[in-house]
Protein backbone atom coordinates (compact mmCIF):
# COMPACT_ATOMS: atom_id res chain seq x y z
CA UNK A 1 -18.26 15.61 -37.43
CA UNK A 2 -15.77 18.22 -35.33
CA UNK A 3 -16.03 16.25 -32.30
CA UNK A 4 -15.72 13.06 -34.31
CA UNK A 5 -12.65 14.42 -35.95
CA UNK A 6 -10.78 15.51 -32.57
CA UNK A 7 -11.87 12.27 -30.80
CA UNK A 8 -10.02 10.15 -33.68
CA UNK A 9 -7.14 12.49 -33.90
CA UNK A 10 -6.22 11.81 -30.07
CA UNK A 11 -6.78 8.40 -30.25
CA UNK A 12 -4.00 8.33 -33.00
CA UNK A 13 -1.66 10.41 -31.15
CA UNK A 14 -2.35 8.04 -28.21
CA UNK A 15 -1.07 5.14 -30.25
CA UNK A 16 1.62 6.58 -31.98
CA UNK A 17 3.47 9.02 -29.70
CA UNK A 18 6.10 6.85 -28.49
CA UNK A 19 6.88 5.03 -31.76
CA UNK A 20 10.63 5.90 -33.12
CA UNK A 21 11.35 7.84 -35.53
CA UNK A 22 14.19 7.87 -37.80
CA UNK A 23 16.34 11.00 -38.79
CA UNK A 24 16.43 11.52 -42.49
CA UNK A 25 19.87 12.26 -42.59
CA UNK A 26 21.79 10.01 -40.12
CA UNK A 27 21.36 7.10 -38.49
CA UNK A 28 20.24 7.89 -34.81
CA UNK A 29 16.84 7.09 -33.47
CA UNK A 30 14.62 10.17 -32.57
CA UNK A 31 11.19 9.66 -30.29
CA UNK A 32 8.50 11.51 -29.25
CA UNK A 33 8.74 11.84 -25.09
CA UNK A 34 5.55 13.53 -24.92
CA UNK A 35 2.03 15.15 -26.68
CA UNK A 36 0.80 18.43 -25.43
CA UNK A 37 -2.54 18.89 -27.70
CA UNK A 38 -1.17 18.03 -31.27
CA UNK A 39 2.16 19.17 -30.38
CA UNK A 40 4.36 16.66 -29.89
CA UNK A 41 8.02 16.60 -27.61
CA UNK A 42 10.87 15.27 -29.30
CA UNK A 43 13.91 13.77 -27.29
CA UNK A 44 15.66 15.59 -30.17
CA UNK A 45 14.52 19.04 -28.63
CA UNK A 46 15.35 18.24 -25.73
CA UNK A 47 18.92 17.17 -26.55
CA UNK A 48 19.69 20.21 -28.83
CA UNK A 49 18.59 22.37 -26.26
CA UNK A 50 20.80 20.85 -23.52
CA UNK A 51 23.37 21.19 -26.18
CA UNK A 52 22.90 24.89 -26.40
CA UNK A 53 22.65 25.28 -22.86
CA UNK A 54 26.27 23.59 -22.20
CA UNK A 55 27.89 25.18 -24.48
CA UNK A 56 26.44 29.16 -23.11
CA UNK A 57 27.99 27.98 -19.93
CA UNK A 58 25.15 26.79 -17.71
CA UNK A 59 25.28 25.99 -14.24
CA UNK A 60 21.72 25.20 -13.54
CA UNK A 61 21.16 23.28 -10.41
CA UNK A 62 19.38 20.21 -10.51
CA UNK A 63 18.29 17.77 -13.64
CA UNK A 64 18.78 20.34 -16.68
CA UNK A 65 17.46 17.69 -18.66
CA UNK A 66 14.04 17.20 -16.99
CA UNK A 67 14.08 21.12 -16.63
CA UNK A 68 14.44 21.78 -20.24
CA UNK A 69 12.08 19.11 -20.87
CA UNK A 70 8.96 21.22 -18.53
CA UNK A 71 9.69 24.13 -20.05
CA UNK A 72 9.13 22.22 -23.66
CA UNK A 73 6.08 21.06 -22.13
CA UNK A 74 4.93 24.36 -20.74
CA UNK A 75 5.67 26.12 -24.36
CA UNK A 76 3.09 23.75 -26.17
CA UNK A 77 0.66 24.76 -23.89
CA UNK A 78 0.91 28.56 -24.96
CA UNK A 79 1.78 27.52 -28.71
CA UNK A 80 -1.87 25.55 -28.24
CA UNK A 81 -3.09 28.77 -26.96
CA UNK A 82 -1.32 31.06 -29.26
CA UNK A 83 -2.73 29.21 -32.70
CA UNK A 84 -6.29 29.98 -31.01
CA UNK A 85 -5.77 33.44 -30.44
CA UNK A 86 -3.94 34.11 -33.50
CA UNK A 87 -0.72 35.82 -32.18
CA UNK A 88 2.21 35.99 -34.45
CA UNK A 89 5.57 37.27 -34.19
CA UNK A 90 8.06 39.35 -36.78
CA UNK A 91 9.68 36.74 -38.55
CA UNK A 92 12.62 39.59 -39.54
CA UNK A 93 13.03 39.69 -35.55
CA UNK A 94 13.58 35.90 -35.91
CA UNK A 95 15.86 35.94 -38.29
CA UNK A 96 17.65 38.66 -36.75
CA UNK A 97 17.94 36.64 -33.01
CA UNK A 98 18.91 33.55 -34.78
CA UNK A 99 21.88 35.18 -36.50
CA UNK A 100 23.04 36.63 -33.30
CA UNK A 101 22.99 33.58 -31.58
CA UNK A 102 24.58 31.49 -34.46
CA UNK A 103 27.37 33.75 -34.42
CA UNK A 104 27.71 33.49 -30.50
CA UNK A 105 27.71 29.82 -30.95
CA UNK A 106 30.46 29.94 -33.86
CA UNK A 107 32.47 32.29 -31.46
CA UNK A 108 32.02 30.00 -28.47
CA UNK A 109 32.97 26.78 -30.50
CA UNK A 110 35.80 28.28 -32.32
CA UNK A 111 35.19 27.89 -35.80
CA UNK A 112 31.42 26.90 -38.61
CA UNK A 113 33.38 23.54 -38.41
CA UNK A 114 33.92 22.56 -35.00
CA UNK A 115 29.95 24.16 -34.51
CA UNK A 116 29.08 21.41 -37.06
CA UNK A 117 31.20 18.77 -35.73
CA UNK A 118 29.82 19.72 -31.82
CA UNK A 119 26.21 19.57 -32.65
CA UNK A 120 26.50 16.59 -35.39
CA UNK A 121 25.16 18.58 -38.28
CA UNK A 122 25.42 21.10 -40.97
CA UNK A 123 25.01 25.03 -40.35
CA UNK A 124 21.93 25.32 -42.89
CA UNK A 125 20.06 22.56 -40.44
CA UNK A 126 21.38 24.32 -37.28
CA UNK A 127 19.67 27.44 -38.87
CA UNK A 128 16.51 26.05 -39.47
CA UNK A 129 15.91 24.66 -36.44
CA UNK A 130 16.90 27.01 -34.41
CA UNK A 131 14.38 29.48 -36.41
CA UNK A 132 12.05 27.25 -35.09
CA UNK A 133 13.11 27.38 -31.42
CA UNK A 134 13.54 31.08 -31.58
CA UNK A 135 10.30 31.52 -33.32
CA UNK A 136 7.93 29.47 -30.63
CA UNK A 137 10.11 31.01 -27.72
CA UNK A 138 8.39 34.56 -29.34
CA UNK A 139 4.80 33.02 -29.47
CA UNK A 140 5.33 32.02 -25.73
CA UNK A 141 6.58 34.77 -24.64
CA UNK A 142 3.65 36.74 -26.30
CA UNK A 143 1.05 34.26 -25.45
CA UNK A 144 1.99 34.87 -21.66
CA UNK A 145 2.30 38.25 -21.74
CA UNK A 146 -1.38 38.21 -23.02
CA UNK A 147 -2.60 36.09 -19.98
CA UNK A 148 -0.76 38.64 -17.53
CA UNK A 149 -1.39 41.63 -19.66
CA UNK A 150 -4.38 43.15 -17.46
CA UNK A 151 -2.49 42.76 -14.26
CA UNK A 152 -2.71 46.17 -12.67
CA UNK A 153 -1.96 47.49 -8.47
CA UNK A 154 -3.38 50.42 -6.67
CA UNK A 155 -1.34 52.92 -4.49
CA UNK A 156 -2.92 51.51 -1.61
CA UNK A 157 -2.27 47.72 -2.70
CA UNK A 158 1.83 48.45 -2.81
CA UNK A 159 1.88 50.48 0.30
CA UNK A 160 0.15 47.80 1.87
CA UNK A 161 2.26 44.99 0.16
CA UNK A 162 6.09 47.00 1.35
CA UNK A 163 4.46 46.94 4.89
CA UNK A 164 3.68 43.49 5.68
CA UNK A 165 7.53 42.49 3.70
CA UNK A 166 9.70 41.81 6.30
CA UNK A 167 12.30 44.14 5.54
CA UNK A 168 15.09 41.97 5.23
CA UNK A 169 13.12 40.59 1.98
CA UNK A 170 13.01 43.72 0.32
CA UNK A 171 15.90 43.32 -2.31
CA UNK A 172 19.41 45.76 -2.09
CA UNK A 173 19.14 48.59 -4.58
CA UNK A 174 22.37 49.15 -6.36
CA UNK A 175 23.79 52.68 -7.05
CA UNK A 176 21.39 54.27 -8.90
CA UNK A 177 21.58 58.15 -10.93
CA UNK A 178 19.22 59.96 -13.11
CA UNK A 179 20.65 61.57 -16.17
CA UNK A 180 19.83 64.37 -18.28
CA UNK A 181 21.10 65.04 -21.37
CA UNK A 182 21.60 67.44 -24.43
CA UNK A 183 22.43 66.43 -27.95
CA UNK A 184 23.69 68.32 -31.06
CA UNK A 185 24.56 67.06 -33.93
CA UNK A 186 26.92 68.12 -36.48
CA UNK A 187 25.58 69.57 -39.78
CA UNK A 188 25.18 68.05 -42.86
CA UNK A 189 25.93 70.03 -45.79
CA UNK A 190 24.49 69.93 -48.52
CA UNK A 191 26.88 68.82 -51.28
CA UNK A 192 27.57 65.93 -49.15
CA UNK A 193 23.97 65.08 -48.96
CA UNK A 194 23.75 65.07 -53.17
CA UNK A 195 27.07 62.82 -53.11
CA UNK A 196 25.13 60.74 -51.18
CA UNK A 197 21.88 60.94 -53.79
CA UNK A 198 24.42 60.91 -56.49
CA UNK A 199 25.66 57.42 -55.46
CA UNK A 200 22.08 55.88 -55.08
CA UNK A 201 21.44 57.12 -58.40
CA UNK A 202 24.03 55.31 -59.73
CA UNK A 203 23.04 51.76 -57.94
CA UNK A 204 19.84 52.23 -59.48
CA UNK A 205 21.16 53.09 -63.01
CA UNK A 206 23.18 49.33 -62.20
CA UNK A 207 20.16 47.81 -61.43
CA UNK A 208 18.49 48.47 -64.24
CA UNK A 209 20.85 47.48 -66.33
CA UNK A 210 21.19 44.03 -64.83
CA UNK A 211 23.49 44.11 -61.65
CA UNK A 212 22.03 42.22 -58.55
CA UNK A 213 20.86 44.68 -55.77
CA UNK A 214 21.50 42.17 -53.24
CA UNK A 215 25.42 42.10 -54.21
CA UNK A 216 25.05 45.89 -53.87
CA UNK A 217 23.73 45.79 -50.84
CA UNK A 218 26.58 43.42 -49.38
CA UNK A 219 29.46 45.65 -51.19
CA UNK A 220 28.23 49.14 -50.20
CA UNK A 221 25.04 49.25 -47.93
CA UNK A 222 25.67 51.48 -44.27
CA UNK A 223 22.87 49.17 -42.76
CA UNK A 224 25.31 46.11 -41.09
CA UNK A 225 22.41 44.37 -39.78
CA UNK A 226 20.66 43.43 -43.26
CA UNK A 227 23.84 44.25 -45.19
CA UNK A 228 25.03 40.52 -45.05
CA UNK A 229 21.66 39.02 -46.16
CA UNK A 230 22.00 41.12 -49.57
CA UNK A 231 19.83 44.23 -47.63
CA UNK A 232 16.97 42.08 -47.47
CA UNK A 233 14.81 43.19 -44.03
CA UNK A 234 12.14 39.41 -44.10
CA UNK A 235 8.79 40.28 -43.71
CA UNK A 236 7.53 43.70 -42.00
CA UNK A 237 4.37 45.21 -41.04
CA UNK A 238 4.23 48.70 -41.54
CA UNK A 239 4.40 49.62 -37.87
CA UNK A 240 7.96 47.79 -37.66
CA UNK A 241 9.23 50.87 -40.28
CA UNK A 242 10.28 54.27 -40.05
CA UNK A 243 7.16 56.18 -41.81
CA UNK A 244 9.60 57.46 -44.71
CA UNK A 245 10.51 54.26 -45.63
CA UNK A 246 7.05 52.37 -44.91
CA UNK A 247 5.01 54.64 -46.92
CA UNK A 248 7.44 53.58 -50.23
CA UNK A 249 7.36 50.39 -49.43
CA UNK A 250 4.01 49.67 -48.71
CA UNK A 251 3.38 51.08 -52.83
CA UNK A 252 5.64 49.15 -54.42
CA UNK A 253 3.38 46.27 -56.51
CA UNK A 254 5.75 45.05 -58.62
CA UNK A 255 8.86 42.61 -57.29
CA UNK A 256 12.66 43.29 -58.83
CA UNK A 257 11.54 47.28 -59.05
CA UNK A 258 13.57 49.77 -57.41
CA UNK A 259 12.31 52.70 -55.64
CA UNK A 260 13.03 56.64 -55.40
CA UNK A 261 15.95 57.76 -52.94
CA UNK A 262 13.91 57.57 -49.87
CA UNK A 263 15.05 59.96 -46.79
CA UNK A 264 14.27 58.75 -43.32
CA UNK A 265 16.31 59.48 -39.82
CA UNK A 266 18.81 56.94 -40.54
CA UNK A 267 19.88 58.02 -43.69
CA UNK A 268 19.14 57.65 -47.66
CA UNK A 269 17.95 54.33 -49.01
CA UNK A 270 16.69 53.03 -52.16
CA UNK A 271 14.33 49.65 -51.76
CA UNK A 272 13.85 46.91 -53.72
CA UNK A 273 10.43 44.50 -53.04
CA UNK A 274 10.56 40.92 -52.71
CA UNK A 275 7.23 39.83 -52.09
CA UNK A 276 4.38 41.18 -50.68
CA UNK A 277 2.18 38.99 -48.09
CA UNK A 278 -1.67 40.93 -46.61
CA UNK A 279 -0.23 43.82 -45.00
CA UNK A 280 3.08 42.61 -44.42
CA UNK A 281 6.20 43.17 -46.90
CA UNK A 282 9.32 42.08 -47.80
CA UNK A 283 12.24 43.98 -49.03
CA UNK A 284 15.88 44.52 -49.83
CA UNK A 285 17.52 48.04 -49.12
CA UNK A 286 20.34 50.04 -49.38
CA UNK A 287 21.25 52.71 -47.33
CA UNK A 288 24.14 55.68 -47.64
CA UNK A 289 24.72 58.36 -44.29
CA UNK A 290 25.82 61.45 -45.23
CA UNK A 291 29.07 62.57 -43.59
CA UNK A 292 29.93 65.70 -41.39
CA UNK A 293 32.66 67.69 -42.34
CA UNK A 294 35.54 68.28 -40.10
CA UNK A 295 34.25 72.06 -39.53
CA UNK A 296 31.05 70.85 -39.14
CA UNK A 297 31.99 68.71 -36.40
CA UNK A 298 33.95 71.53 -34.40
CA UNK A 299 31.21 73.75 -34.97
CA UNK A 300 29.11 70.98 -33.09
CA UNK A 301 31.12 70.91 -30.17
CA UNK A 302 31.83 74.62 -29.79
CA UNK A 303 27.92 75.11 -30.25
CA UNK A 304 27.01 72.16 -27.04
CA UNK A 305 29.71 73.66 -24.77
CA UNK A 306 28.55 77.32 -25.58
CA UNK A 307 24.81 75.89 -24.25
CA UNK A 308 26.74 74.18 -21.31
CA UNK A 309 28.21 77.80 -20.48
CA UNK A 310 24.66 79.17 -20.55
CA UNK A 311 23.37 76.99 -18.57
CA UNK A 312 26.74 77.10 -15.44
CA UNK A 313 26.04 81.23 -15.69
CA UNK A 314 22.16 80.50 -15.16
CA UNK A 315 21.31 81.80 -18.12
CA UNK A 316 18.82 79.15 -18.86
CA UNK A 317 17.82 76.44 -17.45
CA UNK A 318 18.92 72.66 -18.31
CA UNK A 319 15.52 71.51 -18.75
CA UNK A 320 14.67 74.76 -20.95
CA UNK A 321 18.05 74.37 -22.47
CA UNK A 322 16.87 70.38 -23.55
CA UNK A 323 13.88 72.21 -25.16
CA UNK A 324 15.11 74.96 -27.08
CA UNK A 325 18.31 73.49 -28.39
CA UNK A 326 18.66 69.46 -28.04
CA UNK A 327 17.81 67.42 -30.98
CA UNK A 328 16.94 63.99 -29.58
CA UNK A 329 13.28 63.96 -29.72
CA UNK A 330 13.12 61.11 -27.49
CA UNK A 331 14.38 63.41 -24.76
CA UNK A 332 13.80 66.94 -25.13
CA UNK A 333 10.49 67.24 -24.66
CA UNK A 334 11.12 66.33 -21.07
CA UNK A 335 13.92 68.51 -20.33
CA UNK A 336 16.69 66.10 -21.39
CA UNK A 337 16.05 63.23 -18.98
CA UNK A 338 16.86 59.79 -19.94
CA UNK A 339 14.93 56.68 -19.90
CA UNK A 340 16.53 53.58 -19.22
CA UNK A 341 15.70 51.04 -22.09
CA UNK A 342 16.14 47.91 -19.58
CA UNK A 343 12.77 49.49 -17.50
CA UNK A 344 11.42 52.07 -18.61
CA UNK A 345 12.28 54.12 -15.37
CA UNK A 346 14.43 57.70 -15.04
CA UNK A 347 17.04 55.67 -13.14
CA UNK A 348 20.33 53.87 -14.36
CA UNK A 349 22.56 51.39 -12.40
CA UNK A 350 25.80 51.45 -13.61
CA UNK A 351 26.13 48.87 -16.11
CA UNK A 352 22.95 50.12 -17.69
CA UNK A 353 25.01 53.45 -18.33
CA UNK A 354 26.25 53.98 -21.96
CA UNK A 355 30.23 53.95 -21.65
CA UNK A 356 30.62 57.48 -22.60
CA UNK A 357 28.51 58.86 -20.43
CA UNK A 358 29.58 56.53 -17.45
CA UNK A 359 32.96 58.11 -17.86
CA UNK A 360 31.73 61.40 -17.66
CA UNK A 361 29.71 60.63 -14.36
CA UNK A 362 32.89 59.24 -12.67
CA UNK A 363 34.16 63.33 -12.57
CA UNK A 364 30.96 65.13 -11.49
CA UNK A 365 28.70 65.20 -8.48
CA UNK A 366 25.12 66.05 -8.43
CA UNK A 367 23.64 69.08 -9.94
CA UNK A 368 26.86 69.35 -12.11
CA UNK A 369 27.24 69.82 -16.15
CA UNK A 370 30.18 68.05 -18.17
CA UNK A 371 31.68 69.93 -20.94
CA UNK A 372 30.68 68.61 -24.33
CA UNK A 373 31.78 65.30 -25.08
CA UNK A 374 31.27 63.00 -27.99
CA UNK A 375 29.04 59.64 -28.24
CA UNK A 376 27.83 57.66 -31.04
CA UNK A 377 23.60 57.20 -31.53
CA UNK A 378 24.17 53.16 -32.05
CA UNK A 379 20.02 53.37 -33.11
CA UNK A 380 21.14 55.97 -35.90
CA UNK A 381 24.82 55.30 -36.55
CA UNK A 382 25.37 59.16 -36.32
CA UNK A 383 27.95 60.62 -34.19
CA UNK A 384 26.76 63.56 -31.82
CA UNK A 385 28.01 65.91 -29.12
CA UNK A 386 26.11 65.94 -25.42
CA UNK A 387 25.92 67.89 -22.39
CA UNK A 388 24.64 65.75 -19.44
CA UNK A 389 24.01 66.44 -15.76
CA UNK A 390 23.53 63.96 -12.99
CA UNK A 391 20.55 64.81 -11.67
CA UNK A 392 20.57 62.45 -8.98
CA UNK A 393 22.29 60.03 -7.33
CA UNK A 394 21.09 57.35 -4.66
CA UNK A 395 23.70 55.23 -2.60
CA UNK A 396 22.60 51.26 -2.25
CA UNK A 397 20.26 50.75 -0.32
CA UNK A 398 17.61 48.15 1.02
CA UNK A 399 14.51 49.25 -1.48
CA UNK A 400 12.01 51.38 0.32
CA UNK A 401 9.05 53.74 -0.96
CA UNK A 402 10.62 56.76 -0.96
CA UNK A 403 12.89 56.32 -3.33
CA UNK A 404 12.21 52.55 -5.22
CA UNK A 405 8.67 52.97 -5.74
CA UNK A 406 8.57 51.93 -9.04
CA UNK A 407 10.65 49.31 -8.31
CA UNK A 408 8.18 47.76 -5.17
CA UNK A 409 5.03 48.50 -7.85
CA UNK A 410 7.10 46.06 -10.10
CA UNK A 411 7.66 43.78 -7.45
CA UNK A 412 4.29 43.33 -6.79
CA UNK A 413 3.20 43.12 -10.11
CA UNK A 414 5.39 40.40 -11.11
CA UNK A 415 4.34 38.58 -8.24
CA UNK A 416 0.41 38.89 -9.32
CA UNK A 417 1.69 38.04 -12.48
CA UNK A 418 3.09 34.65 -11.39
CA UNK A 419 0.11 33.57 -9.63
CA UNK A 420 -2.37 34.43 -12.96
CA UNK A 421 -0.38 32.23 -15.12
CA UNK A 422 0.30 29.56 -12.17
CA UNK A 423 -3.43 29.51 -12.19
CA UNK A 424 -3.48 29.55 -16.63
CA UNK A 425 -1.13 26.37 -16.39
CA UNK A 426 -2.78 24.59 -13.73
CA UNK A 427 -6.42 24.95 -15.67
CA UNK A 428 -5.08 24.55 -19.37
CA UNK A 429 -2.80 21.15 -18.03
CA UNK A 430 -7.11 20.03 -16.46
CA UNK A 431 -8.35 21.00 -20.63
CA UNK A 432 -5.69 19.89 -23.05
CA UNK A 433 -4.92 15.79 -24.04
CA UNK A 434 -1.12 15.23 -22.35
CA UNK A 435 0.89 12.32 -22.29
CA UNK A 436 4.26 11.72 -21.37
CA UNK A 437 7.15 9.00 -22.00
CA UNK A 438 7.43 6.60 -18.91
CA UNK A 439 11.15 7.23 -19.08
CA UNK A 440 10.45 10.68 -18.29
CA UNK A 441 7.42 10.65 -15.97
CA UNK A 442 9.93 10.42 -13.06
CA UNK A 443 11.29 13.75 -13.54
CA UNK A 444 10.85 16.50 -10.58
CA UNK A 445 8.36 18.86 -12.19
CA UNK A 446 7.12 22.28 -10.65
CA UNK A 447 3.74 21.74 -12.11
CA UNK A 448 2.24 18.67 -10.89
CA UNK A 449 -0.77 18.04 -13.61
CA UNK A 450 1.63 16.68 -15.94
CA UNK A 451 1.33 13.39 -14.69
CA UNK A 452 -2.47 12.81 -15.35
């Protein structure tokens, strides 16, 4: 009966696929250009995309069009995959990525109502399909980092790889400098923190007496990210949550209650739950920092530039200094030095470099200490003192082991990593049911076996 089923089901995509089809709401012909699987191509998703792509400013060389159009093509083969493996993505991180880009679109266009007028439709629609966009760019992305995920190369394998690249292959390496840092931050007293308490207390007295947390949320939540969707976070497992806040979350049963004043590294929060799905959840927050004093915050700096003293009369080491007295846990436990976010490597070119600190760096010279300065935890939205020294710094350079051998291991791992999935598309193209529009089968494709 299975087989029976599938057989049928492709005939009927067979017959139907390039029939038109009407947009509800206006009057232009859509058509489906192509099936991958049961996943049809609309000329539509083409045309919004090539939309999007003209108005970020793209100078792609060649047919945009018929290269917008592969990459469609190439997605439904992962989404195919992705619905047999079972991969989902964080539909808050969706949400969150579409109202960034919505915003860089408005910004770009100049107004909501030239946005509207440019792509032909209302905001609301723009929304929702662009959740849809975002949301199977995620699977992909996902589903081929699960083909590739195994890929792994020996010492010997990139020493042999950097010696048969002809060395003017090997890429330039920008300017590169390792960083170490200390961090204090400035106490938080404690009447402040039960002004803080005092407040939520109040919100929930509000609450319960018939006032709409979400307006709360919008009026007086510290959280800007969820603030303008009424505190509401979408749907989170319990890994995507600080453990404070998780553990209350994950025990609310009933939706519309409000929770205890939860503490967590960000700050003070009360929740409210919105629905819970399995062992995801949905909920709205609200979330109050405590405030340094201004004594508290010259007692911060005089307390980092009293450890950078120590450590210029060698009275401790930086890396012992990270340990006993910094409090970023991301970074004290290995004596202050920074990871860079963009690759997970000690090293930093310069536009990688936090502002602050890059002015800092343009003053000292290896093995040097700055005097405390002050920088802003984005993560936290807490203001703090550090104490840095440039622990390195390499000229540019044409990449060699010595000093880029992370970077030649990535090299060669990306490369391994093209060739698996070159291999993934060429085999999955040989399985799945494809056809494709004879107004578009003339387009230059990298992947031949569209054309079966």
């Amino acid at each position: 009966m299975f087989q029976l089923k599938k057989r049928f089901s492709g005939l009927f995509l067979a017959l139907t696929m390039f029939a038109p089809l009407a947009f509800s709401q206006s009057n232009i012909i859509d058509e489906v250009i192509a099936v991958v699987g049961d996943n049809p191509v609309l000329r539509s998703d083409v045309e919004f995309q090539y939309q999007q792509a003209m108005m970020q400013g793209s100078n792609f060389q060649g047919d945009l069009k018929c290269h917008i159009f592969e990459q469609l093509l190439l997605q439904n083969l992962l989404l195919e995959q992705a619905k047999l493996d079972s991969i989902m993505v964080s539909e808050n991180m969706v949400i969150m990525t579409v109202d960034r880009q919505i915003n860089e679109f408005i910004n770009r266009a100049g107004s909501r109502e030239k946005l509207e007028e440019w792509l032909n439709k209302p905001l609301h629609q723009i929304k929702r399909e662009q959740r849809v966009i975002v949301r199977n760019q995620m699977l992909t992305q996902q589903m081929q980092g699960a083909i590739t995920d195994d890929i792994k190369v020996t010492p010997a394998e990139i020493r042999a790889f950097y010696r048969r690249t002809p060395e003017d292959s090997l890429p330039m390496v920008n300017a590169q400098f390792e960083i170490q840092q200390i961090t204090v931050f400035p106490k938080i007293e404690t009447d402040e923190t039960e002004r803080v308490k005092s407040r939520l207390r109040e919100f929930q007295r509000q609450v319960s007496e018939g006032r709409d947390f979400a307006t709360l949320s919008v009026l007086y939540s510290e959280d800007q990210g969820s603030a303008a969707r009424g505190g509401e976070l979408g749907f989170m497992s319990r890994a995507e949550l600080v453990p404070e806040f998780a553990q209350v979350a994950f025990n609310m049963q009933e939706p519309g209650r409000v929770s205890k004043i939860v503490e967590s590294e960000f700050g003070f929060h009360i929740i409210q739950l919105i629905e819970r799905q399995g062992d995801r959840v949905n909920v709205r927050h609200i979330l109050l920092r405590p405030k340094a004093k201004p004594e508290a915050i010259q007692e911060a700096q005089l307390r980092a530039d009293s450890i950078a003293g120590l450590i210029r009369n060698e009275d401790v080491s930086f890396e012992e200094a990270a340990i006993r007295f910094s409090m970023d846990k991301d970074t004290r436990i290995n004596g202050g030095l920074m990871i860079n976010p963009y690759n997970q490597s000690t090293k930093f070119e310069i536009q990688h470099i936090p502002a602050g600190i890059n002015r800092q760096l343009e003053s000292m010279s290896v093995d040097s200490i700055s005097n405390a300065f002050m920088l802003k935890d984005e993560r936290l939205g807490k203001d703090y003192f550090a104490v840095i020294k440039l622990k390195s710094k390499t000229e540019p350079h044409r990449a060699n082991l010595k000093d880029d051998y992370q970077l030649i291991q990535t090299i060669l791992e990306n490369q391994k990593r093209e060739e698996v999935f070159h291999k993934w598309i060429v085999r999955k193209q040989q399985e799945t049911y494809i056809s494709i529009s004879p107004n578009w089968i003339n387009c230059q494709f990298e992947f031949e076996g569209w054309n079966k």
